[in-house]
N, C-alpha and C. Protein backbone atom coordinates (compact mmCIF):
# COMPACT_ATOMS: atom_id res chain seq x y z
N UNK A 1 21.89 -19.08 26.06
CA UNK A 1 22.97 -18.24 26.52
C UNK A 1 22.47 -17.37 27.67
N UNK A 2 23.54 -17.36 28.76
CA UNK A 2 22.80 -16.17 29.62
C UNK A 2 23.00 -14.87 29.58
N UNK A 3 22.48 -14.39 30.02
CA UNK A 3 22.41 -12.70 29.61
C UNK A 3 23.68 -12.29 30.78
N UNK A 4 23.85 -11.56 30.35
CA UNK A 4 25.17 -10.84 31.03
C UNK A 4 24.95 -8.88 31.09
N UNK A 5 25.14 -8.15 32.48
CA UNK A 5 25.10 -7.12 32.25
C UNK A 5 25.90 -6.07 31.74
N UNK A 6 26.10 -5.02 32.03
CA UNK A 6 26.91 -4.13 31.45
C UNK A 6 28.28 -4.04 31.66
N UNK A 7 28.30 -4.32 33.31
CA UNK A 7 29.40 -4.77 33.94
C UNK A 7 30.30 -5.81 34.07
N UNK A 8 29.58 -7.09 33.89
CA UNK A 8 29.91 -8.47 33.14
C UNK A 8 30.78 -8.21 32.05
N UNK A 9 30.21 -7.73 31.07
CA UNK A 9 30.35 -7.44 29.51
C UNK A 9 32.22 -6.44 29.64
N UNK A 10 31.58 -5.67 30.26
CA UNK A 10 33.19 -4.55 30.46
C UNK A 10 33.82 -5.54 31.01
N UNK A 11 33.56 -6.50 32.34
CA UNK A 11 34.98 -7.21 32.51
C UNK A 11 35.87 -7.88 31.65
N UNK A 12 34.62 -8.51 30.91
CA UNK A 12 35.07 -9.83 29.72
C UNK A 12 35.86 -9.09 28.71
N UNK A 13 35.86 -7.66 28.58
CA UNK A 13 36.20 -7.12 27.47
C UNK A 13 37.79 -6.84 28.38
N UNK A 14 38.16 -6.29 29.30
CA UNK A 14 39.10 -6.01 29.56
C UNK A 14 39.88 -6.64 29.86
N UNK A 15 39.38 -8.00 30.11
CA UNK A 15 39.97 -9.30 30.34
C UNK A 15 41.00 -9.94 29.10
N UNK A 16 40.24 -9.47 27.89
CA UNK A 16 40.62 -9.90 26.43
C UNK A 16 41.82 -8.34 26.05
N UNK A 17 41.14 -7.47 26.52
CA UNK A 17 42.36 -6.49 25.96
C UNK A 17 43.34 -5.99 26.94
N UNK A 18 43.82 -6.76 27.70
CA UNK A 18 44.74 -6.95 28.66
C UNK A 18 46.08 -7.52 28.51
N UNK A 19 45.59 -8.13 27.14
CA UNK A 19 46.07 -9.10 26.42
C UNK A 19 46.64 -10.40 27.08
N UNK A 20 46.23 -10.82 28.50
CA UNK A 20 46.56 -11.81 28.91
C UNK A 20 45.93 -13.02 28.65
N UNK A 21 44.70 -13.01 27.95
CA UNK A 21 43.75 -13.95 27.43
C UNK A 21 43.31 -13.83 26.26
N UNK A 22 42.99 -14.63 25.19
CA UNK A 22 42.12 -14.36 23.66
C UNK A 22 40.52 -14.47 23.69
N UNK A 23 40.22 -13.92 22.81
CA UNK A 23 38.34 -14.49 22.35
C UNK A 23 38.29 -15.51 22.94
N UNK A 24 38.73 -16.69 22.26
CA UNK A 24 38.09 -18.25 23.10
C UNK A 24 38.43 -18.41 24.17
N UNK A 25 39.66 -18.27 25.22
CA UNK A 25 39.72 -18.85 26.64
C UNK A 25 38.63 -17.58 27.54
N UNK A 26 38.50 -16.39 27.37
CA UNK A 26 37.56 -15.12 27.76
C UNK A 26 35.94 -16.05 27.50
N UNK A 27 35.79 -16.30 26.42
CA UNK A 27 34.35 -17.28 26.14
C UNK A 27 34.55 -18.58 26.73
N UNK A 28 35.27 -19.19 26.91
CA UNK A 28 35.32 -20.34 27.19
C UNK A 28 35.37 -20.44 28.91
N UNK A 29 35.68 -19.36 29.34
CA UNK A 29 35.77 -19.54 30.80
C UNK A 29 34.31 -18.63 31.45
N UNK A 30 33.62 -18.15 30.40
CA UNK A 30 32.01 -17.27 31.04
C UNK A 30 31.04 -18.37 30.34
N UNK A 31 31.83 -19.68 29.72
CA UNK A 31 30.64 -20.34 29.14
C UNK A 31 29.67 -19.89 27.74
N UNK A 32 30.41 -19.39 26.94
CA UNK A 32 29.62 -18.41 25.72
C UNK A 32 30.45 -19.29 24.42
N UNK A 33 29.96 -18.46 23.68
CA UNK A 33 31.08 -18.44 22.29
C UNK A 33 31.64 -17.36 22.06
N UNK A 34 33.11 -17.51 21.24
CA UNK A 34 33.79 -16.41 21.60
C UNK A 34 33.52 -15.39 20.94
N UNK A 35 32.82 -15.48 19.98
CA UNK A 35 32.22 -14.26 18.82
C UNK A 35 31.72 -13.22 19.87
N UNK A 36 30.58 -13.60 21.25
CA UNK A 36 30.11 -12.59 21.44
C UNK A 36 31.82 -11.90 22.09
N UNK A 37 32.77 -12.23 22.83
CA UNK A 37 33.46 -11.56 23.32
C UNK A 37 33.83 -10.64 22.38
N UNK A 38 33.87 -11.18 20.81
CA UNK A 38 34.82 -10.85 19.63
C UNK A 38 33.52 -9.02 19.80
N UNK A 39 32.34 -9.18 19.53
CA UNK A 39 31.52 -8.17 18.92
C UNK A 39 31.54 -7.17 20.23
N UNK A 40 31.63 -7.89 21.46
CA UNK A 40 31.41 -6.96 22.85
C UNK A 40 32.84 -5.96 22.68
N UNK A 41 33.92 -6.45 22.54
CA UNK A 41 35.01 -5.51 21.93
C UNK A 41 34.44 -4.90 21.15
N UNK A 42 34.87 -5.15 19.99
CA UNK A 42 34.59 -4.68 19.09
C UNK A 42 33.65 -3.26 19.17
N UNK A 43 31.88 -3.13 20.35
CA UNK A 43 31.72 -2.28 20.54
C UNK A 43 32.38 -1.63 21.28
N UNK A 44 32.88 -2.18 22.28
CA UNK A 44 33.93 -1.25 23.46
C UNK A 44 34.75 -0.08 22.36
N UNK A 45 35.45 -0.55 21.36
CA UNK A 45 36.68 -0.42 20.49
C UNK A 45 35.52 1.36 20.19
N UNK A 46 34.89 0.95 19.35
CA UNK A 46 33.76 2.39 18.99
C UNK A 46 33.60 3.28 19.49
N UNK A 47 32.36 2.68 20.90
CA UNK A 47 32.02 3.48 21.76
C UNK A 47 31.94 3.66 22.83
N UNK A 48 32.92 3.04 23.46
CA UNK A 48 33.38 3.03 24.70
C UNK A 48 32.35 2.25 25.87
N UNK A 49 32.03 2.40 27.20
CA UNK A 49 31.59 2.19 27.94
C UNK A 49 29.78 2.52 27.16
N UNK A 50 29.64 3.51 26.90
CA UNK A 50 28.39 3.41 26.35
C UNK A 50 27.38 2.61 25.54
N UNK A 51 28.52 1.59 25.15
CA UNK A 51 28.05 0.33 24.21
C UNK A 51 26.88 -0.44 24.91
N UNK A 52 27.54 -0.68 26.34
CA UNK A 52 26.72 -1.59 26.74
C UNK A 52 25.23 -1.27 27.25
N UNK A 53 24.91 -0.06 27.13
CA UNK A 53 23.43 0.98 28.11
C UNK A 53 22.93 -0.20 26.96
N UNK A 54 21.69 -0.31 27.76
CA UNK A 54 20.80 -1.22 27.14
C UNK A 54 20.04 0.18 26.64
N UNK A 55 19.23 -0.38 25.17
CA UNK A 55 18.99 1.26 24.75
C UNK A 55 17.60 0.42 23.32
N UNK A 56 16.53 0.59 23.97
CA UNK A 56 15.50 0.72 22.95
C UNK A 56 14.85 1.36 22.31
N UNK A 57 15.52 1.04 20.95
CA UNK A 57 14.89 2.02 19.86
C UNK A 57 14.56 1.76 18.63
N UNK A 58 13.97 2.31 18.37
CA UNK A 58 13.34 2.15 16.66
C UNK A 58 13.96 2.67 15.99
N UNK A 59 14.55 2.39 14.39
CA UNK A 59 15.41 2.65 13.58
C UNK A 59 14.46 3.61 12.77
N UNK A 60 15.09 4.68 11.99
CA UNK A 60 14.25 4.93 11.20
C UNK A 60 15.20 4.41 9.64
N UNK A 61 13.79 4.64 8.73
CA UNK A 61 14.20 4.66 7.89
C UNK A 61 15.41 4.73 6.92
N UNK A 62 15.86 6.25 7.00
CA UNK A 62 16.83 7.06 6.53
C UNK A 62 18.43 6.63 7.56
N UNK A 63 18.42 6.02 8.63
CA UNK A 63 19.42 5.61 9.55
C UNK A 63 19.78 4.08 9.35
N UNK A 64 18.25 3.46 8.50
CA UNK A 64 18.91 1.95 8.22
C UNK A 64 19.58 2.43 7.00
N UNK A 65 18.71 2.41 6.00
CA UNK A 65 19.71 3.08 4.84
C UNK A 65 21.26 3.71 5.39
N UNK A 66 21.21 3.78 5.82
CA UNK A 66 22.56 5.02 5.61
C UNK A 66 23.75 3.69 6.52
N UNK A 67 23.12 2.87 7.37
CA UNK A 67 24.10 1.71 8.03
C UNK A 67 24.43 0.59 6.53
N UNK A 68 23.48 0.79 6.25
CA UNK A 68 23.65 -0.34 4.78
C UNK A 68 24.31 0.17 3.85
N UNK A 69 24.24 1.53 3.43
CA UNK A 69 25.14 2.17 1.90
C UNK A 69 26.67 1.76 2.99
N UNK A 70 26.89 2.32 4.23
CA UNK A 70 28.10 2.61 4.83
C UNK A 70 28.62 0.73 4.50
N UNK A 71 27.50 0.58 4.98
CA UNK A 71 28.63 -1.08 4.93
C UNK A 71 28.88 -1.97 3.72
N UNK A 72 28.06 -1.22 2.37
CA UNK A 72 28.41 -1.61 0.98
C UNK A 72 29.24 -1.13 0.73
N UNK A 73 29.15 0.06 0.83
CA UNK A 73 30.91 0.95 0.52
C UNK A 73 32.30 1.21 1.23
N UNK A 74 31.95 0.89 2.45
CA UNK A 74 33.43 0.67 3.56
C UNK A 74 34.03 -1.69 3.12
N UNK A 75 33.23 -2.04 2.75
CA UNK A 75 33.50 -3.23 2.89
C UNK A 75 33.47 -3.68 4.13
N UNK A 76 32.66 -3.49 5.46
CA UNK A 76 32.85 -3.41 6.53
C UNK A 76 31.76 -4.33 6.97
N UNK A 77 32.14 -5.16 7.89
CA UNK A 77 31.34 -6.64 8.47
C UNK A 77 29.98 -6.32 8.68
N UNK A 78 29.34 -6.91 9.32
CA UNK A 78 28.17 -7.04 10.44
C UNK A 78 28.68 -6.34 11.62
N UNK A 79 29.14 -7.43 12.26
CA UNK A 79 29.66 -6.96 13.48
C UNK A 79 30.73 -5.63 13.63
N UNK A 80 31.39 -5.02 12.49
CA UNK A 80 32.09 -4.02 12.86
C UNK A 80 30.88 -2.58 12.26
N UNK A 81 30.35 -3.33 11.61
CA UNK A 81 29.30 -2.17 11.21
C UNK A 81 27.96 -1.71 12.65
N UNK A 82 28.06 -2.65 13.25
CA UNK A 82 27.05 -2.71 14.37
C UNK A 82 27.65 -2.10 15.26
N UNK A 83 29.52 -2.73 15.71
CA UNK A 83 29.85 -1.31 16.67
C UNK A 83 29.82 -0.30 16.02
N UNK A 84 29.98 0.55 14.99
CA UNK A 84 30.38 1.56 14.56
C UNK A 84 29.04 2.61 15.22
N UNK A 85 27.90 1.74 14.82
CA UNK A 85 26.98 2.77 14.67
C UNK A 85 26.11 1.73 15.93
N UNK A 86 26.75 0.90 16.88
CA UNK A 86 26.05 0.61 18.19
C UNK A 86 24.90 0.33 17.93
N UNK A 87 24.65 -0.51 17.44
CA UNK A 87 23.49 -1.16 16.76
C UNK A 87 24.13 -2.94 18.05
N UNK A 88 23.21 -2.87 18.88
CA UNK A 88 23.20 -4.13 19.99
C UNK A 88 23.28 -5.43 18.95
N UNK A 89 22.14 -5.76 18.34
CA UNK A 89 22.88 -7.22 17.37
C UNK A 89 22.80 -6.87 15.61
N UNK A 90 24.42 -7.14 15.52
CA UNK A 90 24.85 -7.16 14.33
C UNK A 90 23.80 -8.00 12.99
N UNK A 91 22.53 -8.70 13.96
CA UNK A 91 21.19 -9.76 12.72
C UNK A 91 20.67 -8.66 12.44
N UNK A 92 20.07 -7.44 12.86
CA UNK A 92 19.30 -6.57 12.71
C UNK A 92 19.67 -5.74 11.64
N UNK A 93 21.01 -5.81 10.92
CA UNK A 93 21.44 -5.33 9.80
C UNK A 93 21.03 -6.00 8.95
N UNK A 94 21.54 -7.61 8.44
CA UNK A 94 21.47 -8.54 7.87
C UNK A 94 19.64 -8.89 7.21
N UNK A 95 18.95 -8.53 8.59
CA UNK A 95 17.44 -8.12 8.15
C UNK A 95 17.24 -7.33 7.33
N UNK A 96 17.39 -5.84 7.86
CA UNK A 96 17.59 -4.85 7.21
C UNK A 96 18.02 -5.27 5.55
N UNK A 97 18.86 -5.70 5.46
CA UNK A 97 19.74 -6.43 3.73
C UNK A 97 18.96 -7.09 3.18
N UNK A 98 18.34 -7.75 3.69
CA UNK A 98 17.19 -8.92 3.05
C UNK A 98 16.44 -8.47 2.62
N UNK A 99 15.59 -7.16 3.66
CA UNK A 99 13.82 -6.54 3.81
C UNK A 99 14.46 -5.82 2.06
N UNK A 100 15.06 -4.93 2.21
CA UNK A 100 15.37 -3.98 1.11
C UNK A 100 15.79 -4.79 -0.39
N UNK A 101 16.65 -5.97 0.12
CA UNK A 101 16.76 -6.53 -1.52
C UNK A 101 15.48 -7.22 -2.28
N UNK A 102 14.40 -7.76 -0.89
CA UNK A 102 13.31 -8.52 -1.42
C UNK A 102 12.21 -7.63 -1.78
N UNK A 103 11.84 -6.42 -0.98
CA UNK A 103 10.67 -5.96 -0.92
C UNK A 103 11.07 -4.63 -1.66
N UNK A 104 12.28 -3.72 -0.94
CA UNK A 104 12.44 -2.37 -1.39
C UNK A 104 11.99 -1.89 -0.14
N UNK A 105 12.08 -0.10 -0.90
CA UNK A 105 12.71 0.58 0.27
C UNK A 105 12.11 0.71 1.65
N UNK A 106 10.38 0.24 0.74
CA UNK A 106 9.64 0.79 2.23
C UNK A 106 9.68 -0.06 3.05
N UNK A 107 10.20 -1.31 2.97
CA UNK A 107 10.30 -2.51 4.16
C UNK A 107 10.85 -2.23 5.37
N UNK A 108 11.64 -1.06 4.87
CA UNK A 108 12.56 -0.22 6.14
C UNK A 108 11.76 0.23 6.73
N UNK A 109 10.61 0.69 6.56
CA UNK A 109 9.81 1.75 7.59
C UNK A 109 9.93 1.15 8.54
N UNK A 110 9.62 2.21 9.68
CA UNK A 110 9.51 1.12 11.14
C UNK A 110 7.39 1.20 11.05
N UNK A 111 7.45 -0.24 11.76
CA UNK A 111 5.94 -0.76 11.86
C UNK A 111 5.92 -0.80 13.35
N UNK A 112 4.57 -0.25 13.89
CA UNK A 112 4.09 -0.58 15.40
C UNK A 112 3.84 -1.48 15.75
N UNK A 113 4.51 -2.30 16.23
CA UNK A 113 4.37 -3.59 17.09
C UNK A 113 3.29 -3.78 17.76
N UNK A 114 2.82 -5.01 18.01
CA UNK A 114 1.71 -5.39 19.10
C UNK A 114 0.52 -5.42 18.44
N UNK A 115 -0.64 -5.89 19.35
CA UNK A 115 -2.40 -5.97 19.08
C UNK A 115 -2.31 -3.98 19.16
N UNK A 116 -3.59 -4.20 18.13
CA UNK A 116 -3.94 -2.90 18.79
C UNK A 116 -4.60 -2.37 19.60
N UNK A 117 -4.54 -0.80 19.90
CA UNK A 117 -5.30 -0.50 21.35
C UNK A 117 -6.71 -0.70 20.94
N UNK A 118 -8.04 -1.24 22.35
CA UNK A 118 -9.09 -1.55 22.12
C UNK A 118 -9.68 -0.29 22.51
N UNK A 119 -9.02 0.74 22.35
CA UNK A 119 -10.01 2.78 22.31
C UNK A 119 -11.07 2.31 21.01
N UNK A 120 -12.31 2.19 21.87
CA UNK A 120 -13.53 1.90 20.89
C UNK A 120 -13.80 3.22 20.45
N UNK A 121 -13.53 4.63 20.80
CA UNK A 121 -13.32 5.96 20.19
C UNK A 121 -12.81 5.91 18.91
N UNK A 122 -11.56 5.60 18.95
CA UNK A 122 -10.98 5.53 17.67
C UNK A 122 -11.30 4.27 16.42
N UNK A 123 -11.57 3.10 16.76
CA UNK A 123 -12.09 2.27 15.92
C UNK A 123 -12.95 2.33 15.07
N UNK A 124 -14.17 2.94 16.03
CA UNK A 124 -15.62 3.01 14.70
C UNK A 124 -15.52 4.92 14.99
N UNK A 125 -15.89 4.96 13.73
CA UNK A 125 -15.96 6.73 12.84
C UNK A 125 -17.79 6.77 13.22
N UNK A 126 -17.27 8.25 13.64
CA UNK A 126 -18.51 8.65 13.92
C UNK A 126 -19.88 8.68 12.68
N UNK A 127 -21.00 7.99 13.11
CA UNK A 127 -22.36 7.94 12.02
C UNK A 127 -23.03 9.31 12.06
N UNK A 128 -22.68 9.98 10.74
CA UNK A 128 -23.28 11.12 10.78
C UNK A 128 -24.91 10.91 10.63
N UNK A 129 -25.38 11.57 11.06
CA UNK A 129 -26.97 11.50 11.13
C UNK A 129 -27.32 11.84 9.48
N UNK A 130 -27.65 11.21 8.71
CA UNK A 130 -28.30 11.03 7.24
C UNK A 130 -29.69 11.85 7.12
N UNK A 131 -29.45 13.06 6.89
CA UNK A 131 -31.17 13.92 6.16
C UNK A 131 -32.11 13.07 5.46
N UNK A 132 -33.26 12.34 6.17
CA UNK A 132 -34.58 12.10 5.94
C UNK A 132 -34.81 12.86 4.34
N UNK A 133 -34.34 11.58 3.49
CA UNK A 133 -34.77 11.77 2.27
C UNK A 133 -33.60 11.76 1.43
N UNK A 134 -32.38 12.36 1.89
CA UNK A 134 -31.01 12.20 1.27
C UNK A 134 -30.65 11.36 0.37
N UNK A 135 -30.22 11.52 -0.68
CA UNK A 135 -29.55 10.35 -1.71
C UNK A 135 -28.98 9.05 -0.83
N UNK A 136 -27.95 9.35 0.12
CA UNK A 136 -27.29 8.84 0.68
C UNK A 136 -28.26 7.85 2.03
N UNK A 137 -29.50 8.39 2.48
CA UNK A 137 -30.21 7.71 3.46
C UNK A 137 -31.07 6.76 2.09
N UNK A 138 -31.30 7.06 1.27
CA UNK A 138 -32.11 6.04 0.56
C UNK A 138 -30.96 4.97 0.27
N UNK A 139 -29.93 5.36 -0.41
CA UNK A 139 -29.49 4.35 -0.72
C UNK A 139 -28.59 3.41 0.22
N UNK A 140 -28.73 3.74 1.58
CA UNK A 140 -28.50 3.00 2.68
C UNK A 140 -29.76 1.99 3.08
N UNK A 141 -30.97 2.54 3.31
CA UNK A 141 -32.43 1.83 3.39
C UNK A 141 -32.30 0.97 2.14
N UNK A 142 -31.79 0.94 1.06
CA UNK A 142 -32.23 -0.24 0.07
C UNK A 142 -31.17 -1.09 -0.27
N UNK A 143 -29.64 -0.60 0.43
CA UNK A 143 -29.09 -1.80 0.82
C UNK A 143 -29.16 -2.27 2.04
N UNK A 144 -30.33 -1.91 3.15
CA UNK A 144 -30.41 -2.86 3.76
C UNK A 144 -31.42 -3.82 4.11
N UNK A 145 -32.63 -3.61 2.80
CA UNK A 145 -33.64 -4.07 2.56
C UNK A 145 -33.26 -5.58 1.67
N UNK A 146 -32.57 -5.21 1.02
CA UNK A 146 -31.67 -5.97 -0.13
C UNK A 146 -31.06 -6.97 0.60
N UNK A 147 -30.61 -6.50 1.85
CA UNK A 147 -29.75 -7.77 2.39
C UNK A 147 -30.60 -8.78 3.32
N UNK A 148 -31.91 -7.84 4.13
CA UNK A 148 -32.79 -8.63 4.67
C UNK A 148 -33.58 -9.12 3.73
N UNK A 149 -33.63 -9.25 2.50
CA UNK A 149 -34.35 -9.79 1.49
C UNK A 149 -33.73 -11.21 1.15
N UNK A 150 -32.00 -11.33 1.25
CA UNK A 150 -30.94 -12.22 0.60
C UNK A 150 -31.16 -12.97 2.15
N UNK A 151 -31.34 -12.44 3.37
CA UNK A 151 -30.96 -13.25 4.16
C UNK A 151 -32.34 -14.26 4.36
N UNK A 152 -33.32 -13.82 4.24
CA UNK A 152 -35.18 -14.61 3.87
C UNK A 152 -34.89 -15.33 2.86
N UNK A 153 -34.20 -15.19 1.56
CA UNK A 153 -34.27 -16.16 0.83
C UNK A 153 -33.27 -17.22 1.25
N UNK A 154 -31.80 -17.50 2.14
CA UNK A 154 -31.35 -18.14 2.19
C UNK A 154 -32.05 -19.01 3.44
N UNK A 155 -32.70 -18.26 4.40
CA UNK A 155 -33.29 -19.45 5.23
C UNK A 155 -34.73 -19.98 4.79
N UNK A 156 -35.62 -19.78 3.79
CA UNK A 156 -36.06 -20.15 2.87
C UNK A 156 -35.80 -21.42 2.57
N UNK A 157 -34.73 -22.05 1.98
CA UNK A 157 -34.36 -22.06 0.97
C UNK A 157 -33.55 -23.46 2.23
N UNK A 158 -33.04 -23.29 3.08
CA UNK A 158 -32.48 -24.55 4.35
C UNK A 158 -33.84 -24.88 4.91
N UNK A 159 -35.01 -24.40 4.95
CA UNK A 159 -35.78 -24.64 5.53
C UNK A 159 -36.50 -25.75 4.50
N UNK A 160 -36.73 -25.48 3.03
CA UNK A 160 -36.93 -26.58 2.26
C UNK A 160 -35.92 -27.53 1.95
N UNK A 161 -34.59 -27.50 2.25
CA UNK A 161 -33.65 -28.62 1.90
C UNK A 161 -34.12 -29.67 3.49
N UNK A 162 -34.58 -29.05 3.83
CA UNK A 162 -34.55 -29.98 5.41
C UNK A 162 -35.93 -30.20 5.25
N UNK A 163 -36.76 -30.23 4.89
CA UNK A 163 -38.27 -31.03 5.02
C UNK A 163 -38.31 -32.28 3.70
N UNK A 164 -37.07 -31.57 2.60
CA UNK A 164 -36.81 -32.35 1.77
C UNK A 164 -35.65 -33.70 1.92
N UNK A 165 -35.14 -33.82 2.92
CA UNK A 165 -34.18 -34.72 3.81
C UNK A 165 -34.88 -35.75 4.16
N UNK A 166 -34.32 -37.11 3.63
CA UNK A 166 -34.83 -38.62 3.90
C UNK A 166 -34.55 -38.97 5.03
N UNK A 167 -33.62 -38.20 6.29
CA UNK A 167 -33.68 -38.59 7.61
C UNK A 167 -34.36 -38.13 8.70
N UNK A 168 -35.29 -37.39 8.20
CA UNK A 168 -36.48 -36.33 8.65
C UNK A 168 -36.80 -37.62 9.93
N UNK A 169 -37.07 -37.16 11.50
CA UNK A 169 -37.23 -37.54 12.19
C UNK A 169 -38.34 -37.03 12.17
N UNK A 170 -39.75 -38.18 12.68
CA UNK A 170 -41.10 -38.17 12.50
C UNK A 170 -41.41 -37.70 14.31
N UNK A 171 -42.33 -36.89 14.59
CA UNK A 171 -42.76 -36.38 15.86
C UNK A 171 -43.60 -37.35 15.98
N UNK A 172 -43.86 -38.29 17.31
CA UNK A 172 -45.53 -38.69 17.14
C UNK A 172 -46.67 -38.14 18.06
C-alpha cells in the first residue's frame, strides 16, 4: 500500500463525506481498500484535522489499560476505539488485548527498543580495589586459581586423548 500524507488523507475523507462518493469507489479510485478510507474518517469524525500529524509515541501503561477497559465497556470497535483516543493503527490495540490476556499486566509496560548503547562507562561497574588480605580478595585469588587449575586439567587431558589417537601422523 502506498503511504499517503496528511493532505491526501483529508482529501479522501472529504471526498467520502461530501456524500457524493462511498468507502469503496473513494478506495477504489486512490487504489487502497476501503477500510482505510472507513478508519481515516472515522479519525477525522474524533479529532478533526489533527488525526492525521504523524505523532510518535510510546504508550504508557496506565493509557493502554484505560483504551482497553473503555473498549470492553463501551462495546466499541478497534477502529472506533483508535479514533477516539487517535491511536494511528487500530492492531496496536488488538496487541495490547493479547499481551494482557496472555502474559498480564506488565506486558503493557513500554520496553526500549533497539541494540543497546555501546557507553563502555555504563556496561562494566567500576572494580573496587580489594584490601590486600580481605575476605573478599582471597576468595577472588582462589577462584581464580581454581579455574586455572580446571583449565590445566582440561588441556591435560586433549593432550593425552591425542597421543592416544590411531591416526597420529608420524614426523620423520
Amino acid at each position: 500500500m502506498a503511504k499517503f500524507t496528511a493532505e491526501e488523507k483529508l482529501q479522501a475523507v472529504a471526498r467520502y463525506l461530501n456524500g457524493n462518493e462511498s468507502y469503496r469507489e473513494v478506495g477504489k479510485s486512490l487504489g487502497i481498500n476501503f477500510r482505510h478510507i472507513y478508519k481515516w474518517a472515522k479519525q477525522f469524525e474524533h479529532n478533526g484535522v489533527e488525526a492525521f500529524n504523524k505523532q510518535c509515541t510510546s504508550y504508557t501503561q496506565q493509557f493502554k489499560l484505560d483504551v482497553l477497559n473503555f473498549m470492553t465497556e463501551n462495546g466499541a470497535s478497534l477502529t472506533e476505539t483508535a479514533a477516539i483516543f487517535n491511536i494511528p493503527a487500530p492492531s496496536s490495540i488488538l496487541v495490547w488485548k493479547n499481551q494482557l490476556e496472555k502474559q498480564g499486566i506488565d506486558a503493557l509496560q513500554t520496553k526500549k527498543k533497539g541494540r543497546p548503547s555501546m557507553n563502555k562507562e555504563s556496561n562494566k561497574q567500576p572494580k573496587q580495589a580489594l584490601a590486600e588480605g580481605s575476605v573478599e580478595a582471597l576468595e577472588a585469588r582462589i577462584k581464580q586459581l581454581e579455574m586455572e587449575n580446571e583449565y590445566l586439567k582440561k588441556l591435560n587431558a586433549l593432550v593425552q586423548n591425542k597421543e592416544k589417537s590411531p591416526n597420529k601422523t608420524k614426523r620423520k
